[in-house]
PDB file of N, CA and C in Angstrom:
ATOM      1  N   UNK A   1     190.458  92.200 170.415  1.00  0.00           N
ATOM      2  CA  UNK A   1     190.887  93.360 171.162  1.00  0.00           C
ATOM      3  C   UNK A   1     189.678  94.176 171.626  1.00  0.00           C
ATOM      4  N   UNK A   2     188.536  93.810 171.129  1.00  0.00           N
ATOM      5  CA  UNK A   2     187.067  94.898 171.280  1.00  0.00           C
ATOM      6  C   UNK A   2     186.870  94.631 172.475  1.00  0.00           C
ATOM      7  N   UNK A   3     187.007  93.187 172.915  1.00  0.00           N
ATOM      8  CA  UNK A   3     186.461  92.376 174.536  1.00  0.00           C
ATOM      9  C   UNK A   3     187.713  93.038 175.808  1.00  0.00           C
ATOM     10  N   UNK A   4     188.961  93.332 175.242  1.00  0.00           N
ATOM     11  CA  UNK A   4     189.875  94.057 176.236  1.00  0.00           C
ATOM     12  C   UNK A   4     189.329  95.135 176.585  1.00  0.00           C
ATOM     13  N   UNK A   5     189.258  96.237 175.471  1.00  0.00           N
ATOM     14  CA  UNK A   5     188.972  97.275 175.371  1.00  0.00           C
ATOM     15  C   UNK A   5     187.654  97.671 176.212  1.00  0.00           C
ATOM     16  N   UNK A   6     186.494  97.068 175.727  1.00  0.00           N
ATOM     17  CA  UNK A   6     185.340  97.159 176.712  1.00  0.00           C
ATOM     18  C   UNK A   6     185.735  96.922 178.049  1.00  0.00           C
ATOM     19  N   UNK A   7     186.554  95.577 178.232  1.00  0.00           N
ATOM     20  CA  UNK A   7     186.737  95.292 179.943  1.00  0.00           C
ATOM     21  C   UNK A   7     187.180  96.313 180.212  1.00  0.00           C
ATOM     22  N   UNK A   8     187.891  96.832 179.857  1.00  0.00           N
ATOM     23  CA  UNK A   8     188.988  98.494 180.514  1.00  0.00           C
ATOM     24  C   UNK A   8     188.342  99.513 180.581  1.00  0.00           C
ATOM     25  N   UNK A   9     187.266  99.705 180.171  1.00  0.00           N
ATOM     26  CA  UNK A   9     186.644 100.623 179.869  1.00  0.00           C
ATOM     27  C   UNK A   9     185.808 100.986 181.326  1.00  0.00           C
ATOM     28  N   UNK A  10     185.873 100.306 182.392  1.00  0.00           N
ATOM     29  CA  UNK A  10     184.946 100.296 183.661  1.00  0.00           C
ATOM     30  C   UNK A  10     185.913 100.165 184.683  1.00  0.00           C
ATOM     31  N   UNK A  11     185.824 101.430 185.379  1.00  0.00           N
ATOM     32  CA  UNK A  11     186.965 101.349 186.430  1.00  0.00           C
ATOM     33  C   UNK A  11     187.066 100.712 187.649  1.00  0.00           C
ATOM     34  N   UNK A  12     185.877  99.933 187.737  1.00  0.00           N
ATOM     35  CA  UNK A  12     186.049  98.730 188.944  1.00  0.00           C
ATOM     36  C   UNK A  12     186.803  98.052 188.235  1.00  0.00           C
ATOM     37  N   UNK A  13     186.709  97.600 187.109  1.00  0.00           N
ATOM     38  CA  UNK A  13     187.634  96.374 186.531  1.00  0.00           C
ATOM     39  C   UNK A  13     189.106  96.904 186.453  1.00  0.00           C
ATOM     40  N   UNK A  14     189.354  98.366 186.202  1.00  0.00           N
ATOM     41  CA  UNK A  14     190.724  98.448 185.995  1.00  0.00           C
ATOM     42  C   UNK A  14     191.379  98.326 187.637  1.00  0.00           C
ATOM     43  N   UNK A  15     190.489  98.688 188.379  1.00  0.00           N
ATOM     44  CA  UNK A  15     191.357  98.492 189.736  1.00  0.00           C
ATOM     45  C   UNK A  15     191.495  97.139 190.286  1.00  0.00           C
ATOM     46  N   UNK A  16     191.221  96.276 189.584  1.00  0.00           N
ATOM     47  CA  UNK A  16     190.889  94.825 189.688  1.00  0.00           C
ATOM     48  C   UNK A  16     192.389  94.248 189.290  1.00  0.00           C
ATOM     49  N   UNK A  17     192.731  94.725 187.964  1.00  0.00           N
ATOM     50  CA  UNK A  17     193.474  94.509 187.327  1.00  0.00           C
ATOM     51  C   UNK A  17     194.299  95.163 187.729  1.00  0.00           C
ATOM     52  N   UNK A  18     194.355  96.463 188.616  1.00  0.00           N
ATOM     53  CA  UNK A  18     195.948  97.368 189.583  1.00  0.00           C
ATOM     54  C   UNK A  18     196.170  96.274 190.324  1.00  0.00           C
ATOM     55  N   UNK A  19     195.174  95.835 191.267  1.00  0.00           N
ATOM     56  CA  UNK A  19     195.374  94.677 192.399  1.00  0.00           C
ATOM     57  C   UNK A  19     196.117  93.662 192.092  1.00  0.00           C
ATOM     58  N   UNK A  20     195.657  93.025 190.852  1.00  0.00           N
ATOM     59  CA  UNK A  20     196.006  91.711 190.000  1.00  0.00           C
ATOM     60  C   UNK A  20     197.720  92.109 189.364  1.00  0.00           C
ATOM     61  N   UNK A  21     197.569  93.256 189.196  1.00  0.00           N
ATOM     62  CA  UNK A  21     199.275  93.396 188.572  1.00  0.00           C
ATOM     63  C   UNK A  21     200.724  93.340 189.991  1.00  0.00           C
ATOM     64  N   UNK A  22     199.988  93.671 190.751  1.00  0.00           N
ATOM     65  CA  UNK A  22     201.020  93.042 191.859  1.00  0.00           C
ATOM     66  C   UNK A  22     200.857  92.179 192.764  1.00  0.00           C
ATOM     67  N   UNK A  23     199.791  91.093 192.631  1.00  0.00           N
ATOM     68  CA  UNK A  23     199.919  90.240 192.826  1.00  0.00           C
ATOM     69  C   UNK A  23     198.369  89.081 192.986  1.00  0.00           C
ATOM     70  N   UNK A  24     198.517  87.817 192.718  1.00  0.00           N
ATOM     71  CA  UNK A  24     197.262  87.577 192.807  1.00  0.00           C
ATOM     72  C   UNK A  24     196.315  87.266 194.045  1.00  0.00           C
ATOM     73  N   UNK A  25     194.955  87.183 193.929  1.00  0.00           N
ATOM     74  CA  UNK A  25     194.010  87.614 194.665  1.00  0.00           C
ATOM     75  C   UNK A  25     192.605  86.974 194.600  1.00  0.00           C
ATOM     76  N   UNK A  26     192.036  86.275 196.111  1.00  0.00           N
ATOM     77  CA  UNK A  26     190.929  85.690 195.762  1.00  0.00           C
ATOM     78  C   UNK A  26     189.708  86.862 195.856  1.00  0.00           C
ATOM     79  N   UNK A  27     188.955  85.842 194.867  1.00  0.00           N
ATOM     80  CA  UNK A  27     187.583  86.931 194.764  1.00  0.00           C
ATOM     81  C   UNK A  27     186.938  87.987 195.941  1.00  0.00           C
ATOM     82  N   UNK A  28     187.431  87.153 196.939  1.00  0.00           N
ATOM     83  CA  UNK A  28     187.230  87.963 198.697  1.00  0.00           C
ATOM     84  C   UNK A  28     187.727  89.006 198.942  1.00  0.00           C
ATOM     85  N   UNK A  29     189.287  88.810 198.341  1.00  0.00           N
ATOM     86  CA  UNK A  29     190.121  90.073 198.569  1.00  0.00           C
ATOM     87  C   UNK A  29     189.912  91.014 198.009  1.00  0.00           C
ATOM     88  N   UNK A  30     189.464  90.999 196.370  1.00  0.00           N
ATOM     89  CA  UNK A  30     188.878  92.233 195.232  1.00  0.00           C
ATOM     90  C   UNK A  30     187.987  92.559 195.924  1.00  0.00           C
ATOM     91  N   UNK A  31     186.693  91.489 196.490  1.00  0.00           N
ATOM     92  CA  UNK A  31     185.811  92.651 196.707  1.00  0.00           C
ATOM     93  C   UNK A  31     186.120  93.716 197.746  1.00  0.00           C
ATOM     94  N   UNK A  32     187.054  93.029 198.786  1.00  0.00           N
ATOM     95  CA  UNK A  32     187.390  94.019 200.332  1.00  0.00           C
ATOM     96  C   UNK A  32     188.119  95.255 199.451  1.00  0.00           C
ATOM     97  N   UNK A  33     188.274  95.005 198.395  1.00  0.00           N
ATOM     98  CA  UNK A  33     188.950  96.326 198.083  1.00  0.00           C
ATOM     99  C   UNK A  33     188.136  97.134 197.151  1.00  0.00           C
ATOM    100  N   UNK A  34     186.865  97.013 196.903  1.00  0.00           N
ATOM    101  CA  UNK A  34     186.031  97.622 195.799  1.00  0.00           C
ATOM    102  C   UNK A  34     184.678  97.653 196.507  1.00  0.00           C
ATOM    103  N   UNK A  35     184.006  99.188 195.919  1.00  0.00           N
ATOM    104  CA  UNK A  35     182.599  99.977 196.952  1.00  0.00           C
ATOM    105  C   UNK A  35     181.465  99.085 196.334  1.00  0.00           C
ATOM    106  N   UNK A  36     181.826  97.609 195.911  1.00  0.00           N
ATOM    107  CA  UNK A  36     180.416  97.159 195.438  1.00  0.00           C
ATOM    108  C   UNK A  36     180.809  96.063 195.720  1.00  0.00           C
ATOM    109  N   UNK A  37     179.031  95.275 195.758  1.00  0.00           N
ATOM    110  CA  UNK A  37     178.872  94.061 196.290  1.00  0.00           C
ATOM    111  C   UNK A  37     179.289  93.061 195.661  1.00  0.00           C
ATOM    112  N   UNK A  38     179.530  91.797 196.303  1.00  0.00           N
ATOM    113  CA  UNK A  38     180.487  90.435 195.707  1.00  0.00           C
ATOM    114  C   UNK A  38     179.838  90.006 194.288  1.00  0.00           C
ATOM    115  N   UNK A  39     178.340  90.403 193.821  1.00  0.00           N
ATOM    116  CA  UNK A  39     178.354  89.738 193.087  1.00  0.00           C
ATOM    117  C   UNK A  39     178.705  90.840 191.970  1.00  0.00           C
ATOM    118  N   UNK A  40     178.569  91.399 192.052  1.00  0.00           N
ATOM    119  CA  UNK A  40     178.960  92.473 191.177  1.00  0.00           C
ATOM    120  C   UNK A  40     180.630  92.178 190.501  1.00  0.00           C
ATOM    121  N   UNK A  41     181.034  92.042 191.825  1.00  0.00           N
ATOM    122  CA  UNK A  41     182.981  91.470 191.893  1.00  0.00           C
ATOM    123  C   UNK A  41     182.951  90.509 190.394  1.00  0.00           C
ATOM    124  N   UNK A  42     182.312  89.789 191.443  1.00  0.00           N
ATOM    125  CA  UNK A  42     181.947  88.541 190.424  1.00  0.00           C
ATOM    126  C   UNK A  42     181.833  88.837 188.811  1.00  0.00           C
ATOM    127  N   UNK A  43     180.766  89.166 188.259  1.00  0.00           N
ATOM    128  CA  UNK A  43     180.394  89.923 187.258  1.00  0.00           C
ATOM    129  C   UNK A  43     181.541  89.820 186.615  1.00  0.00           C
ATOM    130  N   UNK A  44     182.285  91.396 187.178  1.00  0.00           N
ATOM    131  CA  UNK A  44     183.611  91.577 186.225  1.00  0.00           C
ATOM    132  C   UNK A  44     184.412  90.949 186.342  1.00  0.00           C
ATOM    133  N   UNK A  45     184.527  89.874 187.342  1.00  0.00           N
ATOM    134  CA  UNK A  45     185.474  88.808 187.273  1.00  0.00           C
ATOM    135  C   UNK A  45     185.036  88.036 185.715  1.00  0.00           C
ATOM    136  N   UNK A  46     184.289  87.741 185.446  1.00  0.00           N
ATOM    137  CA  UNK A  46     183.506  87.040 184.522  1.00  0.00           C
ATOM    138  C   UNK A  46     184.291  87.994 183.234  1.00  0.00           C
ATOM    139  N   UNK A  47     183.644  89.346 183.303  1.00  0.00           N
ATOM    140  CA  UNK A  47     183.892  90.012 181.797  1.00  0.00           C
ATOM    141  C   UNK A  47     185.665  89.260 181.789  1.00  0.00           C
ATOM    142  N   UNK A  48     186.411  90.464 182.764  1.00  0.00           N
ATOM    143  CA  UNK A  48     188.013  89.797 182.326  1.00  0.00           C
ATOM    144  C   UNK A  48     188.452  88.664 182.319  1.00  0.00           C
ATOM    145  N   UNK A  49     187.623  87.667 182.575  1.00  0.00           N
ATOM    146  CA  UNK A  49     187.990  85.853 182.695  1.00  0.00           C
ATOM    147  C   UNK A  49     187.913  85.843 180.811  1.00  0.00           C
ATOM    148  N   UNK A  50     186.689  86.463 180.275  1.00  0.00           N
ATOM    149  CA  UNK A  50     186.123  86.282 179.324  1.00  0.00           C
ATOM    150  C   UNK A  50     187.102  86.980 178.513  1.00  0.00           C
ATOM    151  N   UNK A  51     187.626  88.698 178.795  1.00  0.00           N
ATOM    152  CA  UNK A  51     188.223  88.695 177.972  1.00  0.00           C
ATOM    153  C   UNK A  51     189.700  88.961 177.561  1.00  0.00           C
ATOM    154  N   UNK A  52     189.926  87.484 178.693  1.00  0.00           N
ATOM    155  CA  UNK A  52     191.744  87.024 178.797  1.00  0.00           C
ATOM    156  C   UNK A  52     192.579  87.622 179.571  1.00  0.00           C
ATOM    157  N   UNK A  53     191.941  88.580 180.281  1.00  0.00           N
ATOM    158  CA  UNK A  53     192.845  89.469 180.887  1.00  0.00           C
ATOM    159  C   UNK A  53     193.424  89.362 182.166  1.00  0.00           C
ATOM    160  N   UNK A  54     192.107  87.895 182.795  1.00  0.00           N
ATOM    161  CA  UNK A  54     192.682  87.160 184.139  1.00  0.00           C
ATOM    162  C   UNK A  54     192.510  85.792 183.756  1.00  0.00           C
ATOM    163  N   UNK A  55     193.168  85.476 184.516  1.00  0.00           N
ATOM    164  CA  UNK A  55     193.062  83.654 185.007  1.00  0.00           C
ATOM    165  C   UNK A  55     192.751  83.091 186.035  1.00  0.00           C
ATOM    166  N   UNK A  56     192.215  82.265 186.299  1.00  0.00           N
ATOM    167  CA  UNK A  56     191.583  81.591 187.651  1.00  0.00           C
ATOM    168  C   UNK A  56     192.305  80.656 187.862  1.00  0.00           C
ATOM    169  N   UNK A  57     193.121  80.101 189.584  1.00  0.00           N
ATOM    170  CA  UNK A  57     192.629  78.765 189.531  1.00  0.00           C
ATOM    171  C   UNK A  57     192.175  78.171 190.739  1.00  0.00           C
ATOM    172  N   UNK A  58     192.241  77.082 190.944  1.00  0.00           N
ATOM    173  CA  UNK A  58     191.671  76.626 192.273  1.00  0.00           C
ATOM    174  C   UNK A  58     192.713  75.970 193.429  1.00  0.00           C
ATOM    175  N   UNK A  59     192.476  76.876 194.875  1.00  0.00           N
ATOM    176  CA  UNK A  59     193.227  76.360 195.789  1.00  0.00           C
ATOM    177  C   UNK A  59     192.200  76.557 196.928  1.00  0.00           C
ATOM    178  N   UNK A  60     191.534  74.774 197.056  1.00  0.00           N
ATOM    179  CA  UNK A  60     190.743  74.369 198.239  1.00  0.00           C
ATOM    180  C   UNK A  60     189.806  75.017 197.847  1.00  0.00           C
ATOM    181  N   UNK A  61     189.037  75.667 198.758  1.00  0.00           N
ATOM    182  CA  UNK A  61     187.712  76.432 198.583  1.00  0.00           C
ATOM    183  C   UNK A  61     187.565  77.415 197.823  1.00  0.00           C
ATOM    184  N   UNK A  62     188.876  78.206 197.479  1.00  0.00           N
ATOM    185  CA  UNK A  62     189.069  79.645 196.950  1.00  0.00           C
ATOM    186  C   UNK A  62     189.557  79.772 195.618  1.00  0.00           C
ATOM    187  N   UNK A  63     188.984  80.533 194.856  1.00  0.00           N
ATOM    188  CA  UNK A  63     189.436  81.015 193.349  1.00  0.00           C
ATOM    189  C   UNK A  63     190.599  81.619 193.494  1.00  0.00           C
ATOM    190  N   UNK A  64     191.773  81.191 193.000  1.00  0.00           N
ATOM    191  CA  UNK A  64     192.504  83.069 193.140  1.00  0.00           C
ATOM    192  C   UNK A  64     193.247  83.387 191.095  1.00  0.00           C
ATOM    193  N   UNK A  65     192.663  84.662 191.470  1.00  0.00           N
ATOM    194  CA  UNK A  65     192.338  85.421 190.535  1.00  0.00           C
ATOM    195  C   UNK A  65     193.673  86.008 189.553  1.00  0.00           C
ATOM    196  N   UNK A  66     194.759  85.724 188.711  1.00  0.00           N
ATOM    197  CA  UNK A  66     196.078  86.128 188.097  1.00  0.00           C
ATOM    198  C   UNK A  66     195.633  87.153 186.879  1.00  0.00           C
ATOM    199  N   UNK A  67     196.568  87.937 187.126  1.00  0.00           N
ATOM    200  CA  UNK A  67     196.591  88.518 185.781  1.00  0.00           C
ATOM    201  C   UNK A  67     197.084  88.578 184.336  1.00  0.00           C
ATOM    202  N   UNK A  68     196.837  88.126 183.118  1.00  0.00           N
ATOM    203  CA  UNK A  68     197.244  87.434 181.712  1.00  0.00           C
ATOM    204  C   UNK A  68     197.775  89.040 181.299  1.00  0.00           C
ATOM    205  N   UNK A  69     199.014  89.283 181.046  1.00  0.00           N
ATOM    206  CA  UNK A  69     199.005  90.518 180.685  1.00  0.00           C
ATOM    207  C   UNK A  69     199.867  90.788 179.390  1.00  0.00           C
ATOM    208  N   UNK A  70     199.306  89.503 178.492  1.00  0.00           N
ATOM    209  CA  UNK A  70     199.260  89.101 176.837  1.00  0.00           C
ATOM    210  C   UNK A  70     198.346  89.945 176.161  1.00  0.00           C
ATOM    211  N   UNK A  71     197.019  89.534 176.857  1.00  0.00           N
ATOM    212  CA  UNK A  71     196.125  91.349 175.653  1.00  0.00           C
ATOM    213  C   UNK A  71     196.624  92.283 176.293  1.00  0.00           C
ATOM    214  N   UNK A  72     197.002  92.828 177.184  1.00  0.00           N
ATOM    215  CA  UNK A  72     198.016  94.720 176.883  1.00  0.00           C
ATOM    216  C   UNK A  72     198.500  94.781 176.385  1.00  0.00           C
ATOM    217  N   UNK A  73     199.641  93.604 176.051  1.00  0.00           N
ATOM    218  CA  UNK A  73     200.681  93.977 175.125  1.00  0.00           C
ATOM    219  C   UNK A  73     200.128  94.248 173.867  1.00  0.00           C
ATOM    220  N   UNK A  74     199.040  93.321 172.928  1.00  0.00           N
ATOM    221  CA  UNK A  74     198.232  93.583 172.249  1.00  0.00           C
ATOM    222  C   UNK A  74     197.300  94.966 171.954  1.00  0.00           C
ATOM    223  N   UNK A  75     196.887  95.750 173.052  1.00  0.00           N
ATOM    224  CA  UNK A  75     196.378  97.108 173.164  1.00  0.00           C
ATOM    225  C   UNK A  75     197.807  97.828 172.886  1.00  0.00           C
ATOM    226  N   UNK A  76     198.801  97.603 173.801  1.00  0.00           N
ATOM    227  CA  UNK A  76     200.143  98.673 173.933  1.00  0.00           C
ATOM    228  C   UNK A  76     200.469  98.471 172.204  1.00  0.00           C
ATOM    229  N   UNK A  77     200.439  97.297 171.170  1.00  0.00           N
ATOM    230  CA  UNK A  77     200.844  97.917 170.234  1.00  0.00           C
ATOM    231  C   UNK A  77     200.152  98.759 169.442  1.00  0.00           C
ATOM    232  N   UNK A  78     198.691  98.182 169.234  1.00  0.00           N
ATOM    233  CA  UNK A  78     197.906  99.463 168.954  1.00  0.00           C
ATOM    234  C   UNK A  78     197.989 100.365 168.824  1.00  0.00           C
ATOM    235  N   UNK A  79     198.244 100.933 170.089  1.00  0.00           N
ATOM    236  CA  UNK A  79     198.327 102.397 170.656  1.00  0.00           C
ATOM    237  C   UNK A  79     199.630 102.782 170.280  1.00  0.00           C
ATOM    238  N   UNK A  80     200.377 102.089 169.657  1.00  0.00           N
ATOM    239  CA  UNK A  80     201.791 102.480 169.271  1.00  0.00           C
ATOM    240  C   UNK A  80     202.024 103.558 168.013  1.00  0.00           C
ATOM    241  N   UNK A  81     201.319 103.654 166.946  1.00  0.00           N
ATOM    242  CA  UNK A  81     200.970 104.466 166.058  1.00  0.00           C
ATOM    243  C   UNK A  81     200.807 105.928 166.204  1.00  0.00           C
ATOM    244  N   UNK A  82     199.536 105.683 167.225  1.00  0.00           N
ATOM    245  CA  UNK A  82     199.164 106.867 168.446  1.00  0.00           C
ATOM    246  C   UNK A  82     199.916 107.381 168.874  1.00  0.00           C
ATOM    247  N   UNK A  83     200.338 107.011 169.613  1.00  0.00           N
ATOM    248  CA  UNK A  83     202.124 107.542 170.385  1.00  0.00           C
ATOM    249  C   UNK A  83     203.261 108.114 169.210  1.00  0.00           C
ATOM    250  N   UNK A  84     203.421 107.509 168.225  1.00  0.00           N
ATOM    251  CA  UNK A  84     203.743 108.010 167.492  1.00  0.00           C
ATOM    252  C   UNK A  84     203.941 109.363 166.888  1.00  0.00           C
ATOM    253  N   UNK A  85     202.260 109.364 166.535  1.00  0.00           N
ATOM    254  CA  UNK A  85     201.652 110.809 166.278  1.00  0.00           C
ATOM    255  C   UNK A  85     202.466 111.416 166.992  1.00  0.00           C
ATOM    256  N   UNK A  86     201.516 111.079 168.082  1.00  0.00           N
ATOM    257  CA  UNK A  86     201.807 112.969 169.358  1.00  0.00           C
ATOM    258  C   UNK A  86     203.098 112.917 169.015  1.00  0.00           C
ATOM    259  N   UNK A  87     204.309 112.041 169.267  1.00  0.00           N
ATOM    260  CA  UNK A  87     205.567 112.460 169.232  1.00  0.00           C
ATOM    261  C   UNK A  87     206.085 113.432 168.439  1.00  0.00           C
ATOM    262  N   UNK A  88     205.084 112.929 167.019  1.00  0.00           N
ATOM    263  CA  UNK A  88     205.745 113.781 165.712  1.00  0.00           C
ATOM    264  C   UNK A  88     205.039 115.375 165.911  1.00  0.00           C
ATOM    265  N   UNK A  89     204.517 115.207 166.425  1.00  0.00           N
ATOM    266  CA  UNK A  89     203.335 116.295 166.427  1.00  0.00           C
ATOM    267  C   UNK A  89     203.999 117.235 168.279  1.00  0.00           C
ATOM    268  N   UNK A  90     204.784 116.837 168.620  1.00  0.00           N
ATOM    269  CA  UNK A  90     204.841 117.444 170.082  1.00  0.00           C
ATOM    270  C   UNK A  90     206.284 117.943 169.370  1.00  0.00           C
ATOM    271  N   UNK A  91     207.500 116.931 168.994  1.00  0.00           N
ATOM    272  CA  UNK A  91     208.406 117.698 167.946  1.00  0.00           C
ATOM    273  C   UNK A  91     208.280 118.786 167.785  1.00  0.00           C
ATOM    274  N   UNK A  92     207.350 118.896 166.757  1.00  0.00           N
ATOM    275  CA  UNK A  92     207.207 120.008 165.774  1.00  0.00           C
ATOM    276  C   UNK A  92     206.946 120.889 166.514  1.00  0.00           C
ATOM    277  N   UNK A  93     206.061 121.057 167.545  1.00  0.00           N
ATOM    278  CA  UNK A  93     205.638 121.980 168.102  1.00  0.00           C
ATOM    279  C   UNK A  93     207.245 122.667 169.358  1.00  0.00           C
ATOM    280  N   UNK A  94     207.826 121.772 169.475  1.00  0.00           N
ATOM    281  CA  UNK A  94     209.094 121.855 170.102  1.00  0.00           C
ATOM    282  C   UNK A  94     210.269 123.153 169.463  1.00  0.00           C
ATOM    283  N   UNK A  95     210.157 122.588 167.785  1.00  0.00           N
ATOM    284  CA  UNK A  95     210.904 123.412 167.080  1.00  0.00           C
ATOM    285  C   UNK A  95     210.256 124.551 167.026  1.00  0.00           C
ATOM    286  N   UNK A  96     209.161 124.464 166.618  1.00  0.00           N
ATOM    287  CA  UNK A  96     208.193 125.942 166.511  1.00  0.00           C
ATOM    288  C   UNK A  96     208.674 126.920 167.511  1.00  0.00           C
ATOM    289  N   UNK A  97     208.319 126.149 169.456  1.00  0.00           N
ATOM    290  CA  UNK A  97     208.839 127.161 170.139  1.00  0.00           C
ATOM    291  C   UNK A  97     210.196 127.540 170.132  1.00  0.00           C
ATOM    292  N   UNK A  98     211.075 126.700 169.613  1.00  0.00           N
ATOM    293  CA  UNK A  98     212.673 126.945 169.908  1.00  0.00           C
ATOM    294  C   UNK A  98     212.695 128.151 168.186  1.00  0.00           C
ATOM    295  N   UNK A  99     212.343 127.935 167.287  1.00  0.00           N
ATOM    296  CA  UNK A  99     212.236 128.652 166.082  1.00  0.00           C
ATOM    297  C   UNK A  99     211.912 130.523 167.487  1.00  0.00           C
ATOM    298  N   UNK A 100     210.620 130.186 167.593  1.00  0.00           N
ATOM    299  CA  UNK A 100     210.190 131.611 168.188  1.00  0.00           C
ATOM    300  C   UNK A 100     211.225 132.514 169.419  1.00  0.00           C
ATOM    301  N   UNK A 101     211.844 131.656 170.344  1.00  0.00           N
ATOM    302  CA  UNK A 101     212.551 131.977 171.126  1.00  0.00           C
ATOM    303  C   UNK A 101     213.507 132.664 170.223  1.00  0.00           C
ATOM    304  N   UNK A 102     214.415 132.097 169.371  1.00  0.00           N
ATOM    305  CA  UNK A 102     215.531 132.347 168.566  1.00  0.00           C
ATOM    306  C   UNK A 102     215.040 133.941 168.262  1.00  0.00           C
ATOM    307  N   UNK A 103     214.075 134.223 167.471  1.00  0.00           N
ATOM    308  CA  UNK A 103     213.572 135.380 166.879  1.00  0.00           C
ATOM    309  C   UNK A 103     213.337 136.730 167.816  1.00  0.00           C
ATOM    310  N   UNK A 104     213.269 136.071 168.944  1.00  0.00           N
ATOM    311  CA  UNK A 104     213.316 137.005 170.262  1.00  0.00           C
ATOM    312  C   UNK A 104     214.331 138.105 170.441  1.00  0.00           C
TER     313      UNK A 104
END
């Protein structure tokens, strides 16, 4: 999960991965849509190839680029604990204000 986490962590890659969630895309097309040069594209094509978060395959000359969206689910449970919290913690703070209103 450290190799997701880092990939996400760089917002060329997450817009890589907006692109990739509705639909897939050769390396040509990411870059027409991102303020840096192909090899750069490239690059983070590499990190998220590396860490599962896309898939490649080959049609004729062109890569096109899918999105594996098996490690989110993996991050989304994670973060499930988290979510948790705040809930319990936004609650409370819920009753608190409804407690204070009442006293009004």
């Amino acid at each position: 999960m450290d190799a997701v986490l880092q990939a996400l962590a760089d917002p060329s890659r997450r817009t890589v991965l907006e692109i990739l969630r509705d639909h897939p895309a050769s390396a040509g097309e990411l870059a027409d849509a991102l303020p840096i040069a192909r090899p750069g594209v490239s690059r983070h094509l590499r990190v998220l190839r590396e860490a599962g978060l896309v898939e490649v395959r080959q049609e004729a000359q062109r890569r096109i680029y899918s999105l594996r969206p098996e490690p989110l689910a993996d991050v989304d449970e994670w973060l499930e604990s988290y979510r948790a919290l705040w809930r319990n913690r936004l609650d409370a703070l819920h009753t608190e204000i409804a407690r204070g209103k009442r006293k009004s």
